[in-house]
Protein backbone atom coordinates (compact mmCIF):
# COMPACT_ATOMS: atom_id res chain seq x y z
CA UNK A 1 0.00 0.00 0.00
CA UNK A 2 1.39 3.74 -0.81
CA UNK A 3 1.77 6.10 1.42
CA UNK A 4 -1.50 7.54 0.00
CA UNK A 5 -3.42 4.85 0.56
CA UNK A 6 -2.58 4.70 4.37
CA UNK A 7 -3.54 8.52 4.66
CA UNK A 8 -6.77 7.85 2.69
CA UNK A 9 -7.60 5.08 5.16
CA UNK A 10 -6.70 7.51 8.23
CA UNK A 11 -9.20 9.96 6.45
CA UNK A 12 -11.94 6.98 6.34
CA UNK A 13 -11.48 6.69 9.95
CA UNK A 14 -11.65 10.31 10.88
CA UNK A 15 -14.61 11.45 8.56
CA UNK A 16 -16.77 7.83 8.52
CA UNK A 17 -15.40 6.16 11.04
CA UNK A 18 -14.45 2.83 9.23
CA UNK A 19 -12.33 2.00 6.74
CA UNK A 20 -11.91 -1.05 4.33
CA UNK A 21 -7.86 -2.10 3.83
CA UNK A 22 -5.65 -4.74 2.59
CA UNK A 23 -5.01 -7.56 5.56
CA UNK A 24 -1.22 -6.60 4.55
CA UNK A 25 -1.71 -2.93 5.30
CA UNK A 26 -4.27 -3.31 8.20
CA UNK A 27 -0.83 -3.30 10.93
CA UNK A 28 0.10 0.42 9.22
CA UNK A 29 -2.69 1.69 9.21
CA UNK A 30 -3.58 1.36 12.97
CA UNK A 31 -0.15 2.13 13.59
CA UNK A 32 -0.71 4.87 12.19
CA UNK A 33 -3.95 5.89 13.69
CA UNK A 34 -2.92 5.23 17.39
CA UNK A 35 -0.50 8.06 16.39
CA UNK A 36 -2.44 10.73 14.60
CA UNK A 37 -5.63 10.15 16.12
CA UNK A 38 -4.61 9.01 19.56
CA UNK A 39 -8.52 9.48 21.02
CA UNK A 40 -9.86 7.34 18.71
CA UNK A 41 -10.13 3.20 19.66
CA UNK A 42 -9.51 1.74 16.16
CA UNK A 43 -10.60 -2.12 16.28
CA UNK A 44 -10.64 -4.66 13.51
CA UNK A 45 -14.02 -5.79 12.32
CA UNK A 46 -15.20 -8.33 9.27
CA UNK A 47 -12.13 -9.92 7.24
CA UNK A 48 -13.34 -11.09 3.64
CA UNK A 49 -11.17 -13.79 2.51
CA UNK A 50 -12.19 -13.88 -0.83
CA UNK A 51 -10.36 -9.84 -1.46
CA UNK A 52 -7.85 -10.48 1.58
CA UNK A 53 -8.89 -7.05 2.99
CA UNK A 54 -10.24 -6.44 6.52
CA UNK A 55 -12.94 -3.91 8.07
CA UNK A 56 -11.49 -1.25 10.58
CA UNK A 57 -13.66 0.89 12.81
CA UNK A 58 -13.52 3.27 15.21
CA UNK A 59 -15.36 1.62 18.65
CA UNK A 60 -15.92 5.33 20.06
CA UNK A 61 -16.25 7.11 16.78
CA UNK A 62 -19.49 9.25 18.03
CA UNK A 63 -17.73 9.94 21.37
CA UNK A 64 -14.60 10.91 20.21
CA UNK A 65 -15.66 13.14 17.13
C-alpha cells in the first residue's frame, strides 16, 4: 500500500469512522492511527477472505468526534 493509501484510510477513519484495507496494510494503518488520532479506539471488524482485505472501525467514533 502507498503512502497515500494509508492517509486515505486515516481519512476513512476520521470522517466515517471505518475504513476497508488490505489484511497486509491493516498493521500500518492502525499504527498509524494510534499516532495521529490518539482518542480514537480503532478495532478490527469483518475480514473477507475472498479480497484479503479487513474492516477497521472506530469503537468510540461518536464519542470521540
Amino acid at each position: 500500500m502507498a503512502k497515500h493509501g494509508i492517509f486515505y484510510a486515516l481519512c476513512d477513519l476520521f470522517n466515517e469512522g471505518e475504513a476497508v484495507v488490505s489484511i497486509d496494510n491493516a498493521k500500518q494503518v492502525i499504527t498509524a492511527a494510534r499516532h495521529t488520532l490518539p482518542e480514537f479506539v480503532v478495532c478490527a471488524g469483518l475480514f473477507d477472505p475472498d479480497s484479503k482485505t479487513i474492516e477497521l472501525y472506530v469503537e468510540n467514533y461518536k464519542d470521540a468526534k
